[in-house]
PDB file of N, CA and C in Angstrom:
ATOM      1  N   UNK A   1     182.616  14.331 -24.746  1.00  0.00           N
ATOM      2  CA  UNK A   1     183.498  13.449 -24.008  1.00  0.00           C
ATOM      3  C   UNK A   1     184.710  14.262 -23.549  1.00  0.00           C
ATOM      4  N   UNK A   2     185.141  13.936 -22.165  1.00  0.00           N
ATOM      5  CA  UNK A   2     186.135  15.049 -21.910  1.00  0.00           C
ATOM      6  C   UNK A   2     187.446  14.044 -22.289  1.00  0.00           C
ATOM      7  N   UNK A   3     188.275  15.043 -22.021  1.00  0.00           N
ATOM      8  CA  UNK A   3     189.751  14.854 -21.566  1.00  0.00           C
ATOM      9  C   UNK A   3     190.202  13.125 -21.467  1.00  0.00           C
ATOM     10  N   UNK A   4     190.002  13.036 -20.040  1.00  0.00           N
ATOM     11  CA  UNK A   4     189.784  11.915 -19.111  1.00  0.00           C
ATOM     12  C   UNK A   4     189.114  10.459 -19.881  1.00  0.00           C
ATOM     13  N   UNK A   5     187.989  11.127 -19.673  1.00  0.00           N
ATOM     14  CA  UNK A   5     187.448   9.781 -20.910  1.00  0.00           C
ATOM     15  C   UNK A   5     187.961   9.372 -22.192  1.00  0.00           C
ATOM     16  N   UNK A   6     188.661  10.198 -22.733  1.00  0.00           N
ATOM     17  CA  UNK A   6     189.513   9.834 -24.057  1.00  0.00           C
ATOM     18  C   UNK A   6     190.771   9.129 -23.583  1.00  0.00           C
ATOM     19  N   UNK A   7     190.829   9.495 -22.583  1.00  0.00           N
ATOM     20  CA  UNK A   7     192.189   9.254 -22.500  1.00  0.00           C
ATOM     21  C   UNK A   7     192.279   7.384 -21.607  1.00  0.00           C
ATOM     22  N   UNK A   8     191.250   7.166 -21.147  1.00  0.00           N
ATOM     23  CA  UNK A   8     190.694   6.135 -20.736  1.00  0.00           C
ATOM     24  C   UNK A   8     190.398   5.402 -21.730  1.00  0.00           C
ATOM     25  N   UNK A   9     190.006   5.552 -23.219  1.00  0.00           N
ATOM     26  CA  UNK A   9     189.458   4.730 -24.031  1.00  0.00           C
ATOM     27  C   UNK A   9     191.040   4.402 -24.475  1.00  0.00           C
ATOM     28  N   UNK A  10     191.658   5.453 -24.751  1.00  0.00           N
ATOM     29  CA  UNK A  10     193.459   5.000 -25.210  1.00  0.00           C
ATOM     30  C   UNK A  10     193.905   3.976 -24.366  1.00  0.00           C
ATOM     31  N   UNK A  11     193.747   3.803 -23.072  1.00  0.00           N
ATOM     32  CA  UNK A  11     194.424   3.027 -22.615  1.00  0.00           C
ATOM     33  C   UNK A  11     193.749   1.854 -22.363  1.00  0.00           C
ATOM     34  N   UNK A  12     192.725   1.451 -22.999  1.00  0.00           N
ATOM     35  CA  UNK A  12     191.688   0.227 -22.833  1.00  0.00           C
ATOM     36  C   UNK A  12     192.269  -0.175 -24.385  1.00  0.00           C
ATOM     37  N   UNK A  13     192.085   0.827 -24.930  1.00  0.00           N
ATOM     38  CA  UNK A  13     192.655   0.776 -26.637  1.00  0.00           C
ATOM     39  C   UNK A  13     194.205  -0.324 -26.841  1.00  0.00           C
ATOM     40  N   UNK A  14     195.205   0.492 -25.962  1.00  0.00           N
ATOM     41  CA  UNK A  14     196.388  -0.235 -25.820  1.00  0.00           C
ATOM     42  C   UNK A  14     196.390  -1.481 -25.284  1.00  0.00           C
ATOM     43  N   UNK A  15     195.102  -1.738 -24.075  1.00  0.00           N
ATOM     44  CA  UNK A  15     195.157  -3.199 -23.147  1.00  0.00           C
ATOM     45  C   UNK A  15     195.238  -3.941 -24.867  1.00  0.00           C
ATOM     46  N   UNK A  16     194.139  -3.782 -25.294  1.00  0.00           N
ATOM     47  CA  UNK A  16     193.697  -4.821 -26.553  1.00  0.00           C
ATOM     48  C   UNK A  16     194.740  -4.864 -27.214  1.00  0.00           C
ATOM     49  N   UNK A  17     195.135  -3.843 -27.348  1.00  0.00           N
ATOM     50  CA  UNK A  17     196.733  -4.024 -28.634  1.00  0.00           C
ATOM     51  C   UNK A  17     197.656  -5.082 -27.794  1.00  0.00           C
ATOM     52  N   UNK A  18     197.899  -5.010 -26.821  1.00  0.00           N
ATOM     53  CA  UNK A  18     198.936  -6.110 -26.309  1.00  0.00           C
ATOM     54  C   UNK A  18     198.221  -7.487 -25.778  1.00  0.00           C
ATOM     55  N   UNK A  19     196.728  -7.579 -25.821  1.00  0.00           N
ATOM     56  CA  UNK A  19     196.364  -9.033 -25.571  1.00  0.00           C
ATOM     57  C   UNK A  19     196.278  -9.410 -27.343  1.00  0.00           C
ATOM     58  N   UNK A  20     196.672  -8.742 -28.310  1.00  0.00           N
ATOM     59  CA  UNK A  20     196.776  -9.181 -29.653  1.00  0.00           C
ATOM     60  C   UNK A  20     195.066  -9.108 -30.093  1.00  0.00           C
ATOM     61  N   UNK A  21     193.991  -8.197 -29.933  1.00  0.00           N
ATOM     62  CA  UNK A  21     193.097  -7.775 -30.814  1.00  0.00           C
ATOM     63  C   UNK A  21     192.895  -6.063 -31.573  1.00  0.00           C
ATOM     64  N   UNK A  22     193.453  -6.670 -32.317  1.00  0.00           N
ATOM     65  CA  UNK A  22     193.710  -5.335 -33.323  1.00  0.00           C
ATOM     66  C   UNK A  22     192.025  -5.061 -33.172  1.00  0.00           C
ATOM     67  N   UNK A  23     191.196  -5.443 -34.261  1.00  0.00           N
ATOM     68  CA  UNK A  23     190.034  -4.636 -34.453  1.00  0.00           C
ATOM     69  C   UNK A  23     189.864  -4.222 -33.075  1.00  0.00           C
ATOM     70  N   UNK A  24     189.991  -4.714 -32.128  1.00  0.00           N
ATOM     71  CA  UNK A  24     188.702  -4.057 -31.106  1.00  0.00           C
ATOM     72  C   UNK A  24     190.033  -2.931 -30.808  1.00  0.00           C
ATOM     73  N   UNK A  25     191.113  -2.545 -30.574  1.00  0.00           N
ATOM     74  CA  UNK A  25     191.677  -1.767 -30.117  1.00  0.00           C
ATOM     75  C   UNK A  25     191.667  -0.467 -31.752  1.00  0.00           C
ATOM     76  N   UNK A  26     191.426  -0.664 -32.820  1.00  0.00           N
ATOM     77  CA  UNK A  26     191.014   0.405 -33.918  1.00  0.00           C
ATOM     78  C   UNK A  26     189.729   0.969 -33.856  1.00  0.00           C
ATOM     79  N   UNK A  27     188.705  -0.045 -33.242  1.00  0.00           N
ATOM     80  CA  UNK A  27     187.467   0.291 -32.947  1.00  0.00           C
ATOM     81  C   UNK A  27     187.793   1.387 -31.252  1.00  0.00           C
ATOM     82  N   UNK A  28     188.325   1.336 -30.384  1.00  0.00           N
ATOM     83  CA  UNK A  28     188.172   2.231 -29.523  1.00  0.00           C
ATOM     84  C   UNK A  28     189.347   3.527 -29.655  1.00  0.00           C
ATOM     85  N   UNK A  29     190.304   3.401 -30.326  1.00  0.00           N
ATOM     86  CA  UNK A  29     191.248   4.555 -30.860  1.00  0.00           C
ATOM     87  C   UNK A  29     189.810   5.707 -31.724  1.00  0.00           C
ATOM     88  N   UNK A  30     189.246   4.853 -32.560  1.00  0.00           N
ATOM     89  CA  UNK A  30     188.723   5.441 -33.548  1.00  0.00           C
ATOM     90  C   UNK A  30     187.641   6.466 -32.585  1.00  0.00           C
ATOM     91  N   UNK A  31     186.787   5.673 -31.327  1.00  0.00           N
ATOM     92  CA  UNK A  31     185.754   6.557 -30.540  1.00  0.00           C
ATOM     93  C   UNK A  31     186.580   7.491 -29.990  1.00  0.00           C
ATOM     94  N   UNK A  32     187.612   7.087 -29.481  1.00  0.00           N
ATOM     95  CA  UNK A  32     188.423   8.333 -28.560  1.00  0.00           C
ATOM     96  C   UNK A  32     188.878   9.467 -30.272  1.00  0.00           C
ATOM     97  N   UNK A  33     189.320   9.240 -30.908  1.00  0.00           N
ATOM     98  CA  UNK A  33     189.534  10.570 -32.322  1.00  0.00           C
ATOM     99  C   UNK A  33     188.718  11.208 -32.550  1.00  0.00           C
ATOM    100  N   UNK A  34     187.490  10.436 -32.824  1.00  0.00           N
ATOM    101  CA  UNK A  34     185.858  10.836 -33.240  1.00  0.00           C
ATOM    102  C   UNK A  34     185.239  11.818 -32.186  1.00  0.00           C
ATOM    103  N   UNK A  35     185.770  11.622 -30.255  1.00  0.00           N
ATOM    104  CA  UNK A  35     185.309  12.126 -29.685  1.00  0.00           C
ATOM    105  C   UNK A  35     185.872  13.659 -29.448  1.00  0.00           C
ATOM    106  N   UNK A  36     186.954  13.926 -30.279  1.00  0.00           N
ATOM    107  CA  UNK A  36     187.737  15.182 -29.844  1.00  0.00           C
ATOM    108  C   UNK A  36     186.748  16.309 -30.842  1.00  0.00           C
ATOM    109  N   UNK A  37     186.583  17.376 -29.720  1.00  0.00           N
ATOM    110  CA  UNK A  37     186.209  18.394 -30.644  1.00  0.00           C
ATOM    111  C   UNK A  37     186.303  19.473 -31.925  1.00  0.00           C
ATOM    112  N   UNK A  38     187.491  19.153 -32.321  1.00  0.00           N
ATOM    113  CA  UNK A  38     188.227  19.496 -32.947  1.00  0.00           C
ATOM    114  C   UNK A  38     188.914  18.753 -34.490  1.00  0.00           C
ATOM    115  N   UNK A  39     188.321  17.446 -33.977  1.00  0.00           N
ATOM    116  CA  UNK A  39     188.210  16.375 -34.715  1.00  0.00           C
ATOM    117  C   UNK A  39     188.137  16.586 -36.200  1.00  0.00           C
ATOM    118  N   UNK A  40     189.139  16.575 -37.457  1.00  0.00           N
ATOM    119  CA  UNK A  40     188.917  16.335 -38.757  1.00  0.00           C
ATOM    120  C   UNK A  40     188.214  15.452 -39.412  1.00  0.00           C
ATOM    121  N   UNK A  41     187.184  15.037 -40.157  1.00  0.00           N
ATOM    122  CA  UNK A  41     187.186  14.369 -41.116  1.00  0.00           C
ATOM    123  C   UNK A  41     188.254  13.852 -42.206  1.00  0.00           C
ATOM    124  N   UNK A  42     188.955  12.560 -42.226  1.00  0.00           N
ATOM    125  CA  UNK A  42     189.718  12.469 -43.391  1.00  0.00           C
ATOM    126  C   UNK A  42     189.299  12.428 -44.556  1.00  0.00           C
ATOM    127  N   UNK A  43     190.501  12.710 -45.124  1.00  0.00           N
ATOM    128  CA  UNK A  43     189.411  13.065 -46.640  1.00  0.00           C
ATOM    129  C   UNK A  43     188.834  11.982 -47.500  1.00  0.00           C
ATOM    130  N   UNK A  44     189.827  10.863 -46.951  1.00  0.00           N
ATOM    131  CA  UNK A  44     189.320   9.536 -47.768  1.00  0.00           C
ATOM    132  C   UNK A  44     187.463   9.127 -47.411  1.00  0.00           C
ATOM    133  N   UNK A  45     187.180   9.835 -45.839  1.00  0.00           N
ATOM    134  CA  UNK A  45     185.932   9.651 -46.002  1.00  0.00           C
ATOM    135  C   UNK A  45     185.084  10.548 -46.851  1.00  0.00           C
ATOM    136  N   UNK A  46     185.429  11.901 -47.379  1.00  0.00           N
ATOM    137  CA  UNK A  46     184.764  12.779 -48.012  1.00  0.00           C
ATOM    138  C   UNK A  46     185.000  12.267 -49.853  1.00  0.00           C
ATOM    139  N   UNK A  47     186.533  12.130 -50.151  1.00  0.00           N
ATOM    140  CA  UNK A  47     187.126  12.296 -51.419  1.00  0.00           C
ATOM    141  C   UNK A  47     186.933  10.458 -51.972  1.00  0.00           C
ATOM    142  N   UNK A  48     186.640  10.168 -51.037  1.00  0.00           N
ATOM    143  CA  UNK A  48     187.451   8.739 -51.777  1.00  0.00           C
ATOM    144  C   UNK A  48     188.890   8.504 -51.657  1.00  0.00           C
ATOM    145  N   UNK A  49     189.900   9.393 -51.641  1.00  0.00           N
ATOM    146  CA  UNK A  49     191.307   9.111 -51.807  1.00  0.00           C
ATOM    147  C   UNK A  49     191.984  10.061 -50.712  1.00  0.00           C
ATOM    148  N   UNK A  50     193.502   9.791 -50.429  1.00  0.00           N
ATOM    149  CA  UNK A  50     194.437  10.838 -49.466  1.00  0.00           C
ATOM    150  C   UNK A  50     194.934  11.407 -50.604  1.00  0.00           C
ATOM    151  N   UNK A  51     195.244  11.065 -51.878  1.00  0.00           N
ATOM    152  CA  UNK A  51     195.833  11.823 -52.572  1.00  0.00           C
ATOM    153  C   UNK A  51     195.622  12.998 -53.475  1.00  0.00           C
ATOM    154  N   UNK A  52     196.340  13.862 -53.094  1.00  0.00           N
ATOM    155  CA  UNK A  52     196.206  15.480 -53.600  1.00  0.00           C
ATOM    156  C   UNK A  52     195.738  15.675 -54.793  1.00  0.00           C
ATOM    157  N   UNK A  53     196.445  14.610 -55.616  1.00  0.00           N
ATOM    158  CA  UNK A  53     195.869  15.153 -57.006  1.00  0.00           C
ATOM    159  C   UNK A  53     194.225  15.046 -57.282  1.00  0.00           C
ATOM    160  N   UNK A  54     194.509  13.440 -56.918  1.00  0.00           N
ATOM    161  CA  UNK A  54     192.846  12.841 -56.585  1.00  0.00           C
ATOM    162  C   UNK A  54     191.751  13.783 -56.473  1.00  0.00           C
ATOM    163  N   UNK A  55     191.887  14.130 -54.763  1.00  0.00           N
ATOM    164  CA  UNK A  55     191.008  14.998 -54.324  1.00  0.00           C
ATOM    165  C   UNK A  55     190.596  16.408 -55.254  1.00  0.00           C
ATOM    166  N   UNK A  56     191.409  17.122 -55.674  1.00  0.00           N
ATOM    167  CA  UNK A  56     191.543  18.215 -56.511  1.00  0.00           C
ATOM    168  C   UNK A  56     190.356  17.954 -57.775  1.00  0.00           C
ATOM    169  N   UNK A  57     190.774  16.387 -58.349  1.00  0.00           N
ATOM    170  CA  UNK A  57     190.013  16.274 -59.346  1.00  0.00           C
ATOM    171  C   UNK A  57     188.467  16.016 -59.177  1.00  0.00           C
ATOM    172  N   UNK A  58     188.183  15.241 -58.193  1.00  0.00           N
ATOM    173  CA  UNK A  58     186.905  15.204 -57.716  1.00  0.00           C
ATOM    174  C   UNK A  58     186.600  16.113 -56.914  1.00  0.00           C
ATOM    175  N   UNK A  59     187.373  17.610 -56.843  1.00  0.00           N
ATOM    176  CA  UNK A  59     186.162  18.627 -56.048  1.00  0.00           C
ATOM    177  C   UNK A  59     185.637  19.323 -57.338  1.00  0.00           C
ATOM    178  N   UNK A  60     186.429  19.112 -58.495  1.00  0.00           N
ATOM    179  CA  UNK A  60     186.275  19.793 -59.696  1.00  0.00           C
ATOM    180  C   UNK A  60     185.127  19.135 -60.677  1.00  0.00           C
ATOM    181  N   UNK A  61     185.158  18.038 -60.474  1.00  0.00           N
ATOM    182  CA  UNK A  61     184.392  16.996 -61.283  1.00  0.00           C
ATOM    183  C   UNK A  61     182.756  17.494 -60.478  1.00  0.00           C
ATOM    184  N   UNK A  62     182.885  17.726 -58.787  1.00  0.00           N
ATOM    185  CA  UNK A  62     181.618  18.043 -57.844  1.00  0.00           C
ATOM    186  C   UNK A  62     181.119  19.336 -58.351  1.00  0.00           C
ATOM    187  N   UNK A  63     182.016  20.196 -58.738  1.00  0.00           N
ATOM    188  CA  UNK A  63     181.542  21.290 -59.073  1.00  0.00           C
ATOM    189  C   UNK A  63     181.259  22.289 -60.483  1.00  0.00           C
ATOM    190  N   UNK A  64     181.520  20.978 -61.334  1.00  0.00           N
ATOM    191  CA  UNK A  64     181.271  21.010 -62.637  1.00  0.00           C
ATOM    192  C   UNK A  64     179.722  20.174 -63.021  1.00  0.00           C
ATOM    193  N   UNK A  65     179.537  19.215 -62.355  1.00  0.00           N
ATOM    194  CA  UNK A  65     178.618  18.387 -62.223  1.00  0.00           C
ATOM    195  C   UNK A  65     177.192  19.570 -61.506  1.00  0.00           C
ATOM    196  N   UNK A  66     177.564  19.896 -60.385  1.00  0.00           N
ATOM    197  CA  UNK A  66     176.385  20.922 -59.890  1.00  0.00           C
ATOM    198  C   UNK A  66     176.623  22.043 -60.376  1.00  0.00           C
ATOM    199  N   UNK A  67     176.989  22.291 -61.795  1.00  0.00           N
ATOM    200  CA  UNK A  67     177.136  23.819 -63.040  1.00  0.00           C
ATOM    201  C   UNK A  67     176.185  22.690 -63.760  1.00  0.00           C
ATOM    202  N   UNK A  68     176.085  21.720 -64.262  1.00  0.00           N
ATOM    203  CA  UNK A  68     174.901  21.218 -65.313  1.00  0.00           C
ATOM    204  C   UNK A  68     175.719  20.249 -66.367  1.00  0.00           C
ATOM    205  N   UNK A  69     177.397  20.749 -66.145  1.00  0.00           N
ATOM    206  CA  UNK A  69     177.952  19.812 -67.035  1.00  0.00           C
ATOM    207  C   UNK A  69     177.566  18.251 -67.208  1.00  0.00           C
ATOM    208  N   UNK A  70     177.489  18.318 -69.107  1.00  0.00           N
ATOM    209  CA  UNK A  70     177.955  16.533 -68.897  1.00  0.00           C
ATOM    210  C   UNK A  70     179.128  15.851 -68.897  1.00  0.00           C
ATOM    211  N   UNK A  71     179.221  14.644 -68.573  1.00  0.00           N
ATOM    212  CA  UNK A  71     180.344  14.026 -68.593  1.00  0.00           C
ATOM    213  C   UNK A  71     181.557  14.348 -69.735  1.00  0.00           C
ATOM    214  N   UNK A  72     180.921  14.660 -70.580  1.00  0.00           N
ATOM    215  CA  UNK A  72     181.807  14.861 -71.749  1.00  0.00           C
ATOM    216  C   UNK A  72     182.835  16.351 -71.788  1.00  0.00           C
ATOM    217  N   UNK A  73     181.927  17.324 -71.413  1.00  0.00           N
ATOM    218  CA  UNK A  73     182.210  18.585 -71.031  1.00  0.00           C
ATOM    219  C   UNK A  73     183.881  18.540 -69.788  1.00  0.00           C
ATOM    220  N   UNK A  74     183.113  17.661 -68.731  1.00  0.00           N
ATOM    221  CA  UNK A  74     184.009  17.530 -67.349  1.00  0.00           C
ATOM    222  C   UNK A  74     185.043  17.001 -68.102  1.00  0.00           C
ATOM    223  N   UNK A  75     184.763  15.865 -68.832  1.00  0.00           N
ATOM    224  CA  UNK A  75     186.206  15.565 -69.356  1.00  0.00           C
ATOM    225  C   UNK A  75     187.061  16.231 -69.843  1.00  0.00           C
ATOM    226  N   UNK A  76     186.795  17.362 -70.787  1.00  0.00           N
ATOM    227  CA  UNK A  76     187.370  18.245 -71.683  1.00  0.00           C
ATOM    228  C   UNK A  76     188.077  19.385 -70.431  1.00  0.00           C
ATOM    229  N   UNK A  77     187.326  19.502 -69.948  1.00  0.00           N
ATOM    230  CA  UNK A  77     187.927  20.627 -68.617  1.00  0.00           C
ATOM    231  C   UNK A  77     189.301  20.014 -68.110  1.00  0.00           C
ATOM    232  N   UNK A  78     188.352  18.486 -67.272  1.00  0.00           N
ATOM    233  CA  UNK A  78     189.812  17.717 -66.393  1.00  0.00           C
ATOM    234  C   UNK A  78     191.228  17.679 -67.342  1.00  0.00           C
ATOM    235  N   UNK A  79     191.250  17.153 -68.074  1.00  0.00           N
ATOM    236  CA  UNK A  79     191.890  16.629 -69.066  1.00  0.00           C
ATOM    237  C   UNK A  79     192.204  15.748 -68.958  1.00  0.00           C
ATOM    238  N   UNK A  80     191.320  14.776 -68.130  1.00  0.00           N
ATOM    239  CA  UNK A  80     191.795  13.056 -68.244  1.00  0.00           C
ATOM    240  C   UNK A  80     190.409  12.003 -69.060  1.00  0.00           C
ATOM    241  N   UNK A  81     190.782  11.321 -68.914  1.00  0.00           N
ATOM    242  CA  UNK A  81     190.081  10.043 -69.746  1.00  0.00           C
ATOM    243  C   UNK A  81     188.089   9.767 -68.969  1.00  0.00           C
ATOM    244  N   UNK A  82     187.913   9.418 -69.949  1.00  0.00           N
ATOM    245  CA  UNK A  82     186.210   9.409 -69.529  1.00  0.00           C
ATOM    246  C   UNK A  82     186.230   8.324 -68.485  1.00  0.00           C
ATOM    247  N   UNK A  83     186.916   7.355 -68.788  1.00  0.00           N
ATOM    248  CA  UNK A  83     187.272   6.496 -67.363  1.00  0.00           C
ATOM    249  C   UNK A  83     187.501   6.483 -66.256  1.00  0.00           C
ATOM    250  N   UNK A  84     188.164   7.428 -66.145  1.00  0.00           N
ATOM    251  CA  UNK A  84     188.498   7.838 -64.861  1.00  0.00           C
ATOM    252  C   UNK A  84     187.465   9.152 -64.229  1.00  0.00           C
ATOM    253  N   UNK A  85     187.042   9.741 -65.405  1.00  0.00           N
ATOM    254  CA  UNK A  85     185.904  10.914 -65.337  1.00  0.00           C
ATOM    255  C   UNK A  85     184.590   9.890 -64.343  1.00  0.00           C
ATOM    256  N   UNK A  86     184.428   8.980 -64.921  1.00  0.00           N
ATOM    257  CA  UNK A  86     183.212   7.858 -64.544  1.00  0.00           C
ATOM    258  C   UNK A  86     183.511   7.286 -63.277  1.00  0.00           C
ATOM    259  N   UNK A  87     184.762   6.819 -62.994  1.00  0.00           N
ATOM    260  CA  UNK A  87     185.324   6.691 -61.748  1.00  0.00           C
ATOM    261  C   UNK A  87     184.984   7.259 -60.838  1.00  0.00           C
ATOM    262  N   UNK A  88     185.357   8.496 -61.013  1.00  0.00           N
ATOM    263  CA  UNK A  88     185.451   9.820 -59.872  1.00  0.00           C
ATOM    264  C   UNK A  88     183.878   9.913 -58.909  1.00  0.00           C
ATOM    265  N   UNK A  89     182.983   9.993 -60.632  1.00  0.00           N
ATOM    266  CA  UNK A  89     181.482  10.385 -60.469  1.00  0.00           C
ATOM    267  C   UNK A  89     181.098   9.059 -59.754  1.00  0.00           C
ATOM    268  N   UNK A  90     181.175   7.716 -59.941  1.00  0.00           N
ATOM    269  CA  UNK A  90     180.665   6.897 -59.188  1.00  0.00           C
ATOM    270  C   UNK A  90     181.278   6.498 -57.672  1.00  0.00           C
ATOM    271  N   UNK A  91     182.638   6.919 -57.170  1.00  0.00           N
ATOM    272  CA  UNK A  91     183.320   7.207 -55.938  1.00  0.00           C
ATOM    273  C   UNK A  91     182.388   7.963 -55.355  1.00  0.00           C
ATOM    274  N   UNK A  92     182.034   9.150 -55.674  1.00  0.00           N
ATOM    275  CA  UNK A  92     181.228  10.298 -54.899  1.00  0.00           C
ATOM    276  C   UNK A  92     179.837  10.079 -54.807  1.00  0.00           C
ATOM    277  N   UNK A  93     179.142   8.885 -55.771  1.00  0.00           N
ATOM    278  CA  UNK A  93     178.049   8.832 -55.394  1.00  0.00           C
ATOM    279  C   UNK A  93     178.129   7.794 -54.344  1.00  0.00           C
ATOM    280  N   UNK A  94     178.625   6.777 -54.495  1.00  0.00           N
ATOM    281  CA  UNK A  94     178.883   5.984 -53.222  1.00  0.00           C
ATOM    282  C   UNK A  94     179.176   5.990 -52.011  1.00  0.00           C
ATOM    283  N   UNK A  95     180.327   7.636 -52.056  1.00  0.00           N
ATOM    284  CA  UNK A  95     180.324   8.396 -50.602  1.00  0.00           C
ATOM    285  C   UNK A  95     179.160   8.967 -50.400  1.00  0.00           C
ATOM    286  N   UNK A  96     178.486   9.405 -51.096  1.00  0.00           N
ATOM    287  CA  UNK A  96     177.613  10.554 -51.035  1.00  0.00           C
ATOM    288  C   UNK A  96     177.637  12.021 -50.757  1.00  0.00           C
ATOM    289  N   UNK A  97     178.818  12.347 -51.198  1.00  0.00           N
ATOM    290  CA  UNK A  97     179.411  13.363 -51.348  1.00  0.00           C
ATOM    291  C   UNK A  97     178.405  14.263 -52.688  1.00  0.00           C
ATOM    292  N   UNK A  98     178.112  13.674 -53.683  1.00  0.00           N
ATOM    293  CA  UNK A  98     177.237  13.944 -54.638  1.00  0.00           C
ATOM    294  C   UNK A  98     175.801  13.210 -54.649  1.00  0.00           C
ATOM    295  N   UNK A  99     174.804  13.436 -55.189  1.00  0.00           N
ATOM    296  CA  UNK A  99     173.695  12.954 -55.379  1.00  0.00           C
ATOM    297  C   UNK A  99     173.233  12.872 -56.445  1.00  0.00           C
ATOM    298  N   UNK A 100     172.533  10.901 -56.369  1.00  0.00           N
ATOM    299  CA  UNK A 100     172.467  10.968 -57.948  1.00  0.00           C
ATOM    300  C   UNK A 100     171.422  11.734 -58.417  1.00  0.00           C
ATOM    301  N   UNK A 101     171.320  12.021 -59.837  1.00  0.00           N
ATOM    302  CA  UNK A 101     169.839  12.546 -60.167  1.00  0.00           C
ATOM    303  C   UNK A 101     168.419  12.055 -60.026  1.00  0.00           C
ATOM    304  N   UNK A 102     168.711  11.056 -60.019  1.00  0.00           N
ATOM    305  CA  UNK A 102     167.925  10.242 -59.290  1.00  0.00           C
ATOM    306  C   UNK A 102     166.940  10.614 -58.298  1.00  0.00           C
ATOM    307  N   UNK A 103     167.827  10.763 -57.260  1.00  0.00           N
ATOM    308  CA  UNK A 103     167.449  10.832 -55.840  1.00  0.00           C
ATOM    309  C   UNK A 103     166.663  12.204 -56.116  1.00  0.00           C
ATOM    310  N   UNK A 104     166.977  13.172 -56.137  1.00  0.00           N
ATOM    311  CA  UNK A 104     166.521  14.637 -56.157  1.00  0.00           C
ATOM    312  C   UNK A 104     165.718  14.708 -56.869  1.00  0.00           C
ATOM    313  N   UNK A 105     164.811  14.171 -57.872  1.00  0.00           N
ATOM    314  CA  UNK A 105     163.922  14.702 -58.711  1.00  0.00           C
ATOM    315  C   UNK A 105     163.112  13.722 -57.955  1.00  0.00           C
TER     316      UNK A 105
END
């Protein structure tokens, strides 16, 4: 999508914002963002969360998990509570950021 066309969806984007429909004007902001090449992923779609600490803990929890660790292990590493250890692991399977064992065997 070039230039032009993004910049066309912004301003179809804005009509809606001032006839008062939010969704449909988040729904065409979102195609014109999505369409830039350059375009980030936020992390809340990867991490589950924007927050730093958050994220940190679930790339650690991802990569302790694909070393063979168990839950118990990850906990002892993180140094937080099995609760939140369980948290993390079921956030990422729901993104699918991780895969359950399940699936792969």
């Amino acid at each position: 999508m070039t230039f032009a066309e993004r910049q066309v969806l912004r301003k179809q984007a804005t009509i809606e914002l001032n006839l008062g429909n939010s969704g449909e004007y988040e729904k065409l902001m979102h195609k014109a963002r999505e369409a830039r090449p350059d375009y980030k992923v936020p992390s809340q779609a990867v991490w589950g969360s924007d927050n730093a600490k958050v994220i940190e803990r679930r790339k650690m929890v991802k990569k302790l998990l694909e070393a063979g660790y168990d839950n118990k292990e990850i906990i002892a590493k993180c140094g937080t509570t099995d609760t939140t250890i369980r948290k993390d692991i079921q956030v990422l399977k729901e993104i699918g950021t991780i895969k359950d064992k399940q699936e792969t065997s």
